[in-house]
PDB file of N, CA and C in Angstrom:
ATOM      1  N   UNK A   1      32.991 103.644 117.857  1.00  0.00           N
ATOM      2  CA  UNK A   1      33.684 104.861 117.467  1.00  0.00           C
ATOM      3  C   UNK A   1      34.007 104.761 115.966  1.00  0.00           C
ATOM      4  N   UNK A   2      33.575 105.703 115.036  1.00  0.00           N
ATOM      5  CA  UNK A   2      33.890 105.944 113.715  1.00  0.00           C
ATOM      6  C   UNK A   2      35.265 105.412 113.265  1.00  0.00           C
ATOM      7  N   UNK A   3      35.809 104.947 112.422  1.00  0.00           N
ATOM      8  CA  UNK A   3      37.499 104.997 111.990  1.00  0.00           C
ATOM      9  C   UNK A   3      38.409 105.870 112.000  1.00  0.00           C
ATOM     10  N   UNK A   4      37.622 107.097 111.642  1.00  0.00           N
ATOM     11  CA  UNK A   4      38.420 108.343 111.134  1.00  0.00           C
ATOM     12  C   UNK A   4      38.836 108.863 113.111  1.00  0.00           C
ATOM     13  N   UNK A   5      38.161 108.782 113.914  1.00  0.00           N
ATOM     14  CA  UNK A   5      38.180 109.349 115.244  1.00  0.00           C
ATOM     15  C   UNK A   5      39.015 108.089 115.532  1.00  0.00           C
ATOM     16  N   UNK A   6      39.347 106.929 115.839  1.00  0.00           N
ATOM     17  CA  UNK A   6      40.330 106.433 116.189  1.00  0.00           C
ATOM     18  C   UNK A   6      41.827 106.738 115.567  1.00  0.00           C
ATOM     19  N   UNK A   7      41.999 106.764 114.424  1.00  0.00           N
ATOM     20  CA  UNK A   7      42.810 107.361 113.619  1.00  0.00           C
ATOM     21  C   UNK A   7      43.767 108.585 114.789  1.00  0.00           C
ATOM     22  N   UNK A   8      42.595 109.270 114.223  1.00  0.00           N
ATOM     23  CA  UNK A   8      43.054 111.049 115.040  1.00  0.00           C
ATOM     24  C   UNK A   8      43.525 110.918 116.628  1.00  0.00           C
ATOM     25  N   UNK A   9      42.382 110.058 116.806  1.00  0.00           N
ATOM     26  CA  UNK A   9      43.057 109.543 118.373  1.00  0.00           C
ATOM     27  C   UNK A   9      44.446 109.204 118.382  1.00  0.00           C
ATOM     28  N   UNK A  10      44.133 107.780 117.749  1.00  0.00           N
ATOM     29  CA  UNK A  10      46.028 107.614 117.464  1.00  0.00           C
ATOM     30  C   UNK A  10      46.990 108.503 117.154  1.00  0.00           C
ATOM     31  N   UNK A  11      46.998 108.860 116.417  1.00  0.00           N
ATOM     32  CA  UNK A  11      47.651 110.138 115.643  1.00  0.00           C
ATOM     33  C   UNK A  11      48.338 110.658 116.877  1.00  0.00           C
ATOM     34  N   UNK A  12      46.897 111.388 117.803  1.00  0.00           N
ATOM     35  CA  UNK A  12      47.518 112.561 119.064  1.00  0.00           C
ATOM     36  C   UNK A  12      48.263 111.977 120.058  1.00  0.00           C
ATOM     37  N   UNK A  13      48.198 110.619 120.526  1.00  0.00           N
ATOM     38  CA  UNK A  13      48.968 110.098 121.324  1.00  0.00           C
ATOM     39  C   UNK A  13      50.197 109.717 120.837  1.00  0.00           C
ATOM     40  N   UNK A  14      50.493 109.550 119.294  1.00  0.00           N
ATOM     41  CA  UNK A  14      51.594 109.124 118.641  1.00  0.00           C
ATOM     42  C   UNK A  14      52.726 111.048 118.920  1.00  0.00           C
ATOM     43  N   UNK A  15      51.876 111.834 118.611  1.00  0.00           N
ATOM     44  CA  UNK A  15      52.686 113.020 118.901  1.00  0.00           C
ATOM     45  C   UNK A  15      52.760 113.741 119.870  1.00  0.00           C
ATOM     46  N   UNK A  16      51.848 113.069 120.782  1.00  0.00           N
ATOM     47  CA  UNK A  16      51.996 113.943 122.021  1.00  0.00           C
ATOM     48  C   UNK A  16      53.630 112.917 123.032  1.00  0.00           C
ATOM     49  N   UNK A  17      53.790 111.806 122.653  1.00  0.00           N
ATOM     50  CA  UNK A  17      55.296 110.691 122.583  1.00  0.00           C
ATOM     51  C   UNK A  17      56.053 111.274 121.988  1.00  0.00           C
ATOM     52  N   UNK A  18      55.725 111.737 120.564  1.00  0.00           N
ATOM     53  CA  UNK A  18      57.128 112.186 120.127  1.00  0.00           C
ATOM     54  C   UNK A  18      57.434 113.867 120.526  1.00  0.00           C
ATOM     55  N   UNK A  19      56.719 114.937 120.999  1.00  0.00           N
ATOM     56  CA  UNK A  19      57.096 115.769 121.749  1.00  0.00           C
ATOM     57  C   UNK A  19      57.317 115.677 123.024  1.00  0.00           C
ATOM     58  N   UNK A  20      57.248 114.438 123.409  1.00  0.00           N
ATOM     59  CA  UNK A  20      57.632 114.200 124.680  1.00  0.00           C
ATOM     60  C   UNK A  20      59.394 113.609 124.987  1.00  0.00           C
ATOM     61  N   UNK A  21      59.576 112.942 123.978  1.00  0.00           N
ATOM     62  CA  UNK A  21      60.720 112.427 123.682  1.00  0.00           C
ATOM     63  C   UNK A  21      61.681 113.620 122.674  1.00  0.00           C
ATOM     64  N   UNK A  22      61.311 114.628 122.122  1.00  0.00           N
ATOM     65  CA  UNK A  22      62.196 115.676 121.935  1.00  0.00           C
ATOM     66  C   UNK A  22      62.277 116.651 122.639  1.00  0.00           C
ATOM     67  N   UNK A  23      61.486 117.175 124.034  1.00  0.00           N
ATOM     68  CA  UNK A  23      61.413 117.490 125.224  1.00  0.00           C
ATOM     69  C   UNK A  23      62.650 117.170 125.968  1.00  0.00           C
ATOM     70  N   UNK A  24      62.427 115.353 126.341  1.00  0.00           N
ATOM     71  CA  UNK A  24      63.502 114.958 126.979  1.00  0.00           C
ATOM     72  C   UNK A  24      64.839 115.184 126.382  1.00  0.00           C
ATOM     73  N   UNK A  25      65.148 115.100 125.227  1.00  0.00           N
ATOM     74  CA  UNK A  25      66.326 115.236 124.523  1.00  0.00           C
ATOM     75  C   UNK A  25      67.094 116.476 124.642  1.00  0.00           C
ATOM     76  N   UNK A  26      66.039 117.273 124.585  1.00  0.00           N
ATOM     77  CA  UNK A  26      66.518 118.867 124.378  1.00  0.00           C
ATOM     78  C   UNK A  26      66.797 119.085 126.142  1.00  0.00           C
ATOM     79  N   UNK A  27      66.591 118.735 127.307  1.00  0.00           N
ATOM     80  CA  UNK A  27      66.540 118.768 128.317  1.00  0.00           C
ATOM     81  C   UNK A  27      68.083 118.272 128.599  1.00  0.00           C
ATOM     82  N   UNK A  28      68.445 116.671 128.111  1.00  0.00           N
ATOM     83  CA  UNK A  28      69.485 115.917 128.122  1.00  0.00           C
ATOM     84  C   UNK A  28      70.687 117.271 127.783  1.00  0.00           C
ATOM     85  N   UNK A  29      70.595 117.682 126.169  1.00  0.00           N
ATOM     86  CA  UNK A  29      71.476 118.396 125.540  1.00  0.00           C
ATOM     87  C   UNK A  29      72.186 119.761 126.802  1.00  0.00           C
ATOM     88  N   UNK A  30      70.803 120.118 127.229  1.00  0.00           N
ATOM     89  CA  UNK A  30      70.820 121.385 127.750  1.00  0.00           C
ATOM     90  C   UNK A  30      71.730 121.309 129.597  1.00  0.00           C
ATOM     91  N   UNK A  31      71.930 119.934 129.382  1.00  0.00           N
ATOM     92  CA  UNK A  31      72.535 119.482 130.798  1.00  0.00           C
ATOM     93  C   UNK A  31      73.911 118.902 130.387  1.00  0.00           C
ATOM     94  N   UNK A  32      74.522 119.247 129.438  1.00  0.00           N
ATOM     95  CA  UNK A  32      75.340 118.354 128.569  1.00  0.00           C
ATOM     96  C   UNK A  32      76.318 119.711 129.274  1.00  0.00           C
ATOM     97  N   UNK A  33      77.788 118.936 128.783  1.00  0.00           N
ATOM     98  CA  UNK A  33      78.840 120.109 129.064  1.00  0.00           C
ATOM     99  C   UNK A  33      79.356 120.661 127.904  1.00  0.00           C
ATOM    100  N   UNK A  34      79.578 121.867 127.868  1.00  0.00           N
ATOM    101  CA  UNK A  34      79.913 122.168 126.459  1.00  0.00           C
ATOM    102  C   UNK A  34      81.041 121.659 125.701  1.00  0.00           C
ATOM    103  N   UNK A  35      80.540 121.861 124.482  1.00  0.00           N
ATOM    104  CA  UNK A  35      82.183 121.367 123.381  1.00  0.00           C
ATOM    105  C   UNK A  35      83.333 122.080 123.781  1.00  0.00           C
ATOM    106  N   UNK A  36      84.385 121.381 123.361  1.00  0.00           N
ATOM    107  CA  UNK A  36      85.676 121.905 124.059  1.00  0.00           C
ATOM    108  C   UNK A  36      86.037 122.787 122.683  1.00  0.00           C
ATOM    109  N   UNK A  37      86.651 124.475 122.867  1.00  0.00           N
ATOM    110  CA  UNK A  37      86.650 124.735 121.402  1.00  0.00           C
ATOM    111  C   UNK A  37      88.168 124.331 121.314  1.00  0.00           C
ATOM    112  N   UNK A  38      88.502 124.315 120.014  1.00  0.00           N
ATOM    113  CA  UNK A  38      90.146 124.670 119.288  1.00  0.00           C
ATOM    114  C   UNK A  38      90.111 126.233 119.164  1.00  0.00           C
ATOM    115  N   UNK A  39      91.266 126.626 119.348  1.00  0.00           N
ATOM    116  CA  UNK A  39      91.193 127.945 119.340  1.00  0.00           C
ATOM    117  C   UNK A  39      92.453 127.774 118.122  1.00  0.00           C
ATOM    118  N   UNK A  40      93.053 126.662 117.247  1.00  0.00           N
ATOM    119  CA  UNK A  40      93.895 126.637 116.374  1.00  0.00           C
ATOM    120  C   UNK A  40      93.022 127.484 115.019  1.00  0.00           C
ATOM    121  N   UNK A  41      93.767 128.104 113.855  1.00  0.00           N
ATOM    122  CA  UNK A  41      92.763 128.541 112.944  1.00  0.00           C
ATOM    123  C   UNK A  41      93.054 127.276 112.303  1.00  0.00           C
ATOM    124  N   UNK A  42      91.238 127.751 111.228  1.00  0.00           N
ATOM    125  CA  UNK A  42      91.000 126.526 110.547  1.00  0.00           C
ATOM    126  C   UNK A  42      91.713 125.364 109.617  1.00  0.00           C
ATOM    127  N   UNK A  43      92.580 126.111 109.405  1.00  0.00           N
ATOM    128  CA  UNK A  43      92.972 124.940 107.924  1.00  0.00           C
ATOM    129  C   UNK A  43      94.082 124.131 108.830  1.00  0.00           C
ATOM    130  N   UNK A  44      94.908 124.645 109.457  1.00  0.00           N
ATOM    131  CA  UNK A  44      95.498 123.504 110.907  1.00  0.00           C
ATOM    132  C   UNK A  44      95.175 122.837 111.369  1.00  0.00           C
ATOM    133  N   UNK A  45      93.241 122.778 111.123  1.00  0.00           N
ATOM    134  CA  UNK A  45      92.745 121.214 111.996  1.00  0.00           C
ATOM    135  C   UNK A  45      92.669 120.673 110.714  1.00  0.00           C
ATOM    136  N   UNK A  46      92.498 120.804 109.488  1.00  0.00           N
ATOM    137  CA  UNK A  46      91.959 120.380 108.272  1.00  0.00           C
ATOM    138  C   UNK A  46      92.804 119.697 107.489  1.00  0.00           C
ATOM    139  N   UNK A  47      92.991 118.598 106.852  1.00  0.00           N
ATOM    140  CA  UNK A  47      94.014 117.497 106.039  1.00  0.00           C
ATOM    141  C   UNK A  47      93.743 118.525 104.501  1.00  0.00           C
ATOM    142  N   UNK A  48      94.992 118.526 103.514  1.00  0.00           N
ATOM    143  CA  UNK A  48      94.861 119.186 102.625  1.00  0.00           C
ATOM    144  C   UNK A  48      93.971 119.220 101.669  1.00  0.00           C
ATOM    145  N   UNK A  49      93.196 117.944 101.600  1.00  0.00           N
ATOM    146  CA  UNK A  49      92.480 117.884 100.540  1.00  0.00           C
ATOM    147  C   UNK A  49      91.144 118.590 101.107  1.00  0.00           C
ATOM    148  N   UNK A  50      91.036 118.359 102.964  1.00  0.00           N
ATOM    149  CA  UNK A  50      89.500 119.538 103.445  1.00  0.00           C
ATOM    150  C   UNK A  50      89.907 120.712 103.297  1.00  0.00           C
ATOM    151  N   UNK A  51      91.043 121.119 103.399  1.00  0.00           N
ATOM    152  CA  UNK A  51      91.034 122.447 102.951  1.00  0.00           C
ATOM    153  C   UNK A  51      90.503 122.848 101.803  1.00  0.00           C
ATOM    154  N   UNK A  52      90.633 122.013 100.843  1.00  0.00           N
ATOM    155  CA  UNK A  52      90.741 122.491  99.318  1.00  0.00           C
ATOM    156  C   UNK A  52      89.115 122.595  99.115  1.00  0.00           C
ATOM    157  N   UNK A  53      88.414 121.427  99.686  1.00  0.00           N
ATOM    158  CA  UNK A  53      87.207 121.001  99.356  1.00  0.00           C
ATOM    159  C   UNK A  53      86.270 122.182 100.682  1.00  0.00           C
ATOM    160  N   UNK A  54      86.519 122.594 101.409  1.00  0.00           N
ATOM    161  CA  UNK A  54      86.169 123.857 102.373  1.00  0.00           C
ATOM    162  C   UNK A  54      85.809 125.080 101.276  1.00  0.00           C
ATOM    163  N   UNK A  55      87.304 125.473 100.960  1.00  0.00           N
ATOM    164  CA  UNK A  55      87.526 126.185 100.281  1.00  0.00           C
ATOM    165  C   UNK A  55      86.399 126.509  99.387  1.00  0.00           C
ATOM    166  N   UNK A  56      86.619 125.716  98.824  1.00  0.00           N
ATOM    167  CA  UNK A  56      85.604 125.958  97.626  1.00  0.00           C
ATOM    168  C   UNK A  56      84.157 125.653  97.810  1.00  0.00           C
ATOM    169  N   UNK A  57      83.988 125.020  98.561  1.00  0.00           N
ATOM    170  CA  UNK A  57      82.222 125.218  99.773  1.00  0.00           C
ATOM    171  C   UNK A  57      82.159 126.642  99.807  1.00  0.00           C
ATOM    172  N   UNK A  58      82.745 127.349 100.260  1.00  0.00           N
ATOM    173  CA  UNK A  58      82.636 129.054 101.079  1.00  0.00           C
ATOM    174  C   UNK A  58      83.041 129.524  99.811  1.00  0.00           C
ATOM    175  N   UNK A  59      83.212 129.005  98.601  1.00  0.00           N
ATOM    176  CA  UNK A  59      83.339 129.962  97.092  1.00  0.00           C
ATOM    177  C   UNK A  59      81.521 129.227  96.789  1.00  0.00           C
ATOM    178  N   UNK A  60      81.109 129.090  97.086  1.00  0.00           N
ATOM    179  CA  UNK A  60      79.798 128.613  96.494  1.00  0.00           C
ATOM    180  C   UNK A  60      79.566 127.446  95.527  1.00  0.00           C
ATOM    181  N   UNK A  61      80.623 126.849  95.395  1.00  0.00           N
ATOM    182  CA  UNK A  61      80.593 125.519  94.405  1.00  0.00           C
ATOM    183  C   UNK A  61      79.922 124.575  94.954  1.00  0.00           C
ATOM    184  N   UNK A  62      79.489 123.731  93.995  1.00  0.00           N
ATOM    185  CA  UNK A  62      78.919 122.203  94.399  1.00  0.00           C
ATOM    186  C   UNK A  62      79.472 121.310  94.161  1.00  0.00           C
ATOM    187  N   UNK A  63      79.068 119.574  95.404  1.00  0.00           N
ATOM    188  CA  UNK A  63      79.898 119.263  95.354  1.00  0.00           C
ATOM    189  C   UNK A  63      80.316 118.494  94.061  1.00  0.00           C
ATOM    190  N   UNK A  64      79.819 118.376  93.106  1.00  0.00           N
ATOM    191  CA  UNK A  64      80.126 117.898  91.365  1.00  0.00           C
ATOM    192  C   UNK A  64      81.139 119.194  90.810  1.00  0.00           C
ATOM    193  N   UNK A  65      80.798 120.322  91.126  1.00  0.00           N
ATOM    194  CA  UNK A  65      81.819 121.254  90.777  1.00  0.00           C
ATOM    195  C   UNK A  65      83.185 120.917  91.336  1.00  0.00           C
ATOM    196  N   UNK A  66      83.107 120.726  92.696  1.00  0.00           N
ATOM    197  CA  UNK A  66      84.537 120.574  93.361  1.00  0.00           C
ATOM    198  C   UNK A  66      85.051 119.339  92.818  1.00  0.00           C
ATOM    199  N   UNK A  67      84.421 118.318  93.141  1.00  0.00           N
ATOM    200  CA  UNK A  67      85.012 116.900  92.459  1.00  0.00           C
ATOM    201  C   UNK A  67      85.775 117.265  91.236  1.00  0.00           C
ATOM    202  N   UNK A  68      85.074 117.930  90.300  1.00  0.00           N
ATOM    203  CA  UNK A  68      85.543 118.076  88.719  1.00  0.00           C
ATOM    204  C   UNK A  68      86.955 119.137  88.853  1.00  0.00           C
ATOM    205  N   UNK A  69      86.560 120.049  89.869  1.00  0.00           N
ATOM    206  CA  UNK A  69      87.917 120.843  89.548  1.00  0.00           C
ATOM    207  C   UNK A  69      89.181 120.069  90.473  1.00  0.00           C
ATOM    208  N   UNK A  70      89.033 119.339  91.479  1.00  0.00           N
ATOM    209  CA  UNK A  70      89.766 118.511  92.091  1.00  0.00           C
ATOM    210  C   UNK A  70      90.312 117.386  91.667  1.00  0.00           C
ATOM    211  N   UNK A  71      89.710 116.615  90.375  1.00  0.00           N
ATOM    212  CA  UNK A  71      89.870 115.443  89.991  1.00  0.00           C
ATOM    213  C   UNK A  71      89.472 114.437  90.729  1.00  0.00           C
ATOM    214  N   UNK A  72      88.517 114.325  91.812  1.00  0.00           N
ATOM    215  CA  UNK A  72      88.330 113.797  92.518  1.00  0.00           C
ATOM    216  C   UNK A  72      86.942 113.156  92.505  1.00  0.00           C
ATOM    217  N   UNK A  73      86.631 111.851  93.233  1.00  0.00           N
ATOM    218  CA  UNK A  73      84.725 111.826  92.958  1.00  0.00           C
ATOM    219  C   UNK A  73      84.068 112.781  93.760  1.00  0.00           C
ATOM    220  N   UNK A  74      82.763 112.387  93.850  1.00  0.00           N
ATOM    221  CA  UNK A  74      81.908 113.087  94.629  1.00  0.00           C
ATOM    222  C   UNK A  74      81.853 112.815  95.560  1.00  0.00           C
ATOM    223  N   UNK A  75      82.149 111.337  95.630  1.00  0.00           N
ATOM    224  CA  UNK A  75      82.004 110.235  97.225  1.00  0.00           C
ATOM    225  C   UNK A  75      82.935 110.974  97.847  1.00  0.00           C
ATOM    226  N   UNK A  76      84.351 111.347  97.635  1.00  0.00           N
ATOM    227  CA  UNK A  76      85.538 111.607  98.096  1.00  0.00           C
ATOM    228  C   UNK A  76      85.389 113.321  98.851  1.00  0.00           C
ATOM    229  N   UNK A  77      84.622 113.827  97.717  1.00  0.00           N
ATOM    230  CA  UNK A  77      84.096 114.836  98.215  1.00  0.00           C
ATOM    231  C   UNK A  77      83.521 115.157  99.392  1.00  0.00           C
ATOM    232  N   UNK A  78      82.189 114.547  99.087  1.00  0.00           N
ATOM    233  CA  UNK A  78      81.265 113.900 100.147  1.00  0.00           C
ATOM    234  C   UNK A  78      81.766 113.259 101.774  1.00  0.00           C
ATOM    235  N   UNK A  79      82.765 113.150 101.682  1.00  0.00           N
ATOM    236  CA  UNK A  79      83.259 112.269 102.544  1.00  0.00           C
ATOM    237  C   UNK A  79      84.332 113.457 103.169  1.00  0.00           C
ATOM    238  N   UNK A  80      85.129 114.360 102.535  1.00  0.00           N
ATOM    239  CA  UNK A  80      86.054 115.604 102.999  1.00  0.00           C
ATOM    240  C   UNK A  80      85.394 116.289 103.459  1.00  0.00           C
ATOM    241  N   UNK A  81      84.180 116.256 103.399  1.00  0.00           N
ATOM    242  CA  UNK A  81      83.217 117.750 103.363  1.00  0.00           C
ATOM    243  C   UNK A  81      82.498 117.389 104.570  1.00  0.00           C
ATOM    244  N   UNK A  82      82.741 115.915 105.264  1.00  0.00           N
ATOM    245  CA  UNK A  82      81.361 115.260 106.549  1.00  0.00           C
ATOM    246  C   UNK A  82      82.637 115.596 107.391  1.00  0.00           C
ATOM    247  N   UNK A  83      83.731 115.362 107.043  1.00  0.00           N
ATOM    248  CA  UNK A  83      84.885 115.188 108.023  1.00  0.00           C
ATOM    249  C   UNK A  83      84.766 116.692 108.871  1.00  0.00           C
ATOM    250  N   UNK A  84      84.981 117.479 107.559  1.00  0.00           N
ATOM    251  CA  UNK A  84      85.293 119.193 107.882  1.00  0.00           C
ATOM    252  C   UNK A  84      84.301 119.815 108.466  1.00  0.00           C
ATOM    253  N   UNK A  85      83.428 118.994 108.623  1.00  0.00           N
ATOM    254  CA  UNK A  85      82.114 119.713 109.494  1.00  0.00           C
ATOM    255  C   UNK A  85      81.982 119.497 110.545  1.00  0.00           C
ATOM    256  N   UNK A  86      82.456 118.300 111.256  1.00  0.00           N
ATOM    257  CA  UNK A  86      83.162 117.538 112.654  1.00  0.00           C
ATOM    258  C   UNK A  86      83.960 118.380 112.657  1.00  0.00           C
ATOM    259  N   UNK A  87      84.863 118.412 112.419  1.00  0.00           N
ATOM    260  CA  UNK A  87      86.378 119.415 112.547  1.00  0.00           C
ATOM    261  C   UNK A  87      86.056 120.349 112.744  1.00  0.00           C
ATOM    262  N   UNK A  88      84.721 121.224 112.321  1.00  0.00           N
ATOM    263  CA  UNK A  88      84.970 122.678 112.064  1.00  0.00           C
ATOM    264  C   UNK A  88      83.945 123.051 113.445  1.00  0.00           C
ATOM    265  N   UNK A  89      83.184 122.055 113.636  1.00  0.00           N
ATOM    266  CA  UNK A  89      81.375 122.148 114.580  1.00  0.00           C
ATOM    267  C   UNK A  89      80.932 122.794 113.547  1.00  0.00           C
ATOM    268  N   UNK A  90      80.907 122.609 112.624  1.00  0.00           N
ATOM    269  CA  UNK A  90      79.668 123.164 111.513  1.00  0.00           C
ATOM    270  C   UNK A  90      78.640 122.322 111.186  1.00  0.00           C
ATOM    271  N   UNK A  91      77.133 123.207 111.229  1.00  0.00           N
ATOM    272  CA  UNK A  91      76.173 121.810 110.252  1.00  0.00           C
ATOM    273  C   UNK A  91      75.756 122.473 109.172  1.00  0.00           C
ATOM    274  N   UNK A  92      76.559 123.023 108.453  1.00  0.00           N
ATOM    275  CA  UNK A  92      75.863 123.711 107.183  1.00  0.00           C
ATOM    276  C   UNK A  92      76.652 123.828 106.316  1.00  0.00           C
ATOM    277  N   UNK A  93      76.480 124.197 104.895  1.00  0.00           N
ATOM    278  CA  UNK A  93      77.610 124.486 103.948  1.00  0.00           C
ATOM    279  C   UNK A  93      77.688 126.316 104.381  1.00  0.00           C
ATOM    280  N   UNK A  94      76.679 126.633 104.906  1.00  0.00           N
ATOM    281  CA  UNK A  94      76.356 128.166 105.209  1.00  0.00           C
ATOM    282  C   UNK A  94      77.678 128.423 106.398  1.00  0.00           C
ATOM    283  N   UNK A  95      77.369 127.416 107.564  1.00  0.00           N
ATOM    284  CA  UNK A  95      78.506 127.951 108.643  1.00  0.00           C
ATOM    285  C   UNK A  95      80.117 127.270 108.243  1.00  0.00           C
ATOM    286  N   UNK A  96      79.535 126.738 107.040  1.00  0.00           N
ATOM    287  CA  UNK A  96      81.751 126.313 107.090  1.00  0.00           C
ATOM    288  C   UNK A  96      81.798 128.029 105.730  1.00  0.00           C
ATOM    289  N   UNK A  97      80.942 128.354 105.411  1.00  0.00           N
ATOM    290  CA  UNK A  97      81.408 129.399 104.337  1.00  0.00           C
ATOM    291  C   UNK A  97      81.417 131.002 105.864  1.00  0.00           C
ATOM    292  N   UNK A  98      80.671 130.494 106.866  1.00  0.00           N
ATOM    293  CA  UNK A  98      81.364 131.480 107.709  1.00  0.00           C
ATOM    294  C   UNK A  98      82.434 131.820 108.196  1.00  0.00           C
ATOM    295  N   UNK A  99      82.715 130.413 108.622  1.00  0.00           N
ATOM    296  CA  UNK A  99      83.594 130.119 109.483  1.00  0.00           C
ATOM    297  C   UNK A  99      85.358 130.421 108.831  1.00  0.00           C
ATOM    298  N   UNK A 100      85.227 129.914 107.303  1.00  0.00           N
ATOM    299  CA  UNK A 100      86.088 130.475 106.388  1.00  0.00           C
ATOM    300  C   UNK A 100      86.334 132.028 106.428  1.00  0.00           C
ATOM    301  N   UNK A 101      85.053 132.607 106.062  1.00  0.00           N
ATOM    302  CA  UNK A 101      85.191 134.359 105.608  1.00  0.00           C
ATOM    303  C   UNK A 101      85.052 134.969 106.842  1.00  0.00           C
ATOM    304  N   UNK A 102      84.960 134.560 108.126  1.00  0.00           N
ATOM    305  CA  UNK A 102      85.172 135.591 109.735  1.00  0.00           C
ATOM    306  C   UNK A 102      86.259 135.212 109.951  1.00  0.00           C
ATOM    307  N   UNK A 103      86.763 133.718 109.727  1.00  0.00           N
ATOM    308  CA  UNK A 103      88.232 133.755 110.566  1.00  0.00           C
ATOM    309  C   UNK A 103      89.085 132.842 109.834  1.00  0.00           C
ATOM    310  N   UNK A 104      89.695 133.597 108.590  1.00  0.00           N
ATOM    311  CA  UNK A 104      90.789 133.504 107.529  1.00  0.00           C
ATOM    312  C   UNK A 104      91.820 132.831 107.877  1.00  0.00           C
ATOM    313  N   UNK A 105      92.419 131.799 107.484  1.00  0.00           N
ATOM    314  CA  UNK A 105      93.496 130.931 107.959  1.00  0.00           C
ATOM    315  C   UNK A 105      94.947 131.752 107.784  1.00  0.00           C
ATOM    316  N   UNK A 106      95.726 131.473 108.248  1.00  0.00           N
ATOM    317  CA  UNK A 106      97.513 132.147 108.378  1.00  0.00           C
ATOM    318  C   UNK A 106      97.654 131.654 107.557  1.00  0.00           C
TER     319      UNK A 106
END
């Protein structure tokens, strides 16, 4: 058998495993029980400095912008901003700038 046809061979059995194994996963998820929500508004689950660093996510800043207007690093940033996305069930800078502008804190 040529090289290039073992290759391809390999190849298809290598992905026909890995759609098999994100199959199972998505199967797992789909049997999972749902997240429990908070029905608290947002900035009540949030420590002051995720608020601040939220905040200014859903104003469109980056996170070198926020650091600089915060006095803060980027790591620190970086690190408020992983928290608040656990906190919030967000995976985006898109759904914490929703989640801000649909449901406005008291």
């Amino acid at each position: 058998m040529p090289r290039s046809r073992r290759r391809s061979a390999c190849s298809r059995r290598r992905g026909r495993a890995w759609v098999a194994g994100v199959r199972a996963e998505r199967d797992r998820a789909e049997g999972a029980p749902p997240l429990q929500r908070d029905d608290r508004a947002w900035p009540e689950r949030l420590s002051s400095t995720e608020r601040s660093v939220v905040t200014r996510v859903a104003q469109g800043a980056t996170n070198r912008e926020i650091a600089a207007g915060l006095t803060l690093s980027v790591k620190t940033v970086e690190a408020a901003l992983t928290r608040s996305y656990r906190k919030l069930g967000a995976r985006s800078r898109v759904e914490i700038a929703r989640i801000v502008m649909t449901r406005p804190g008291t």
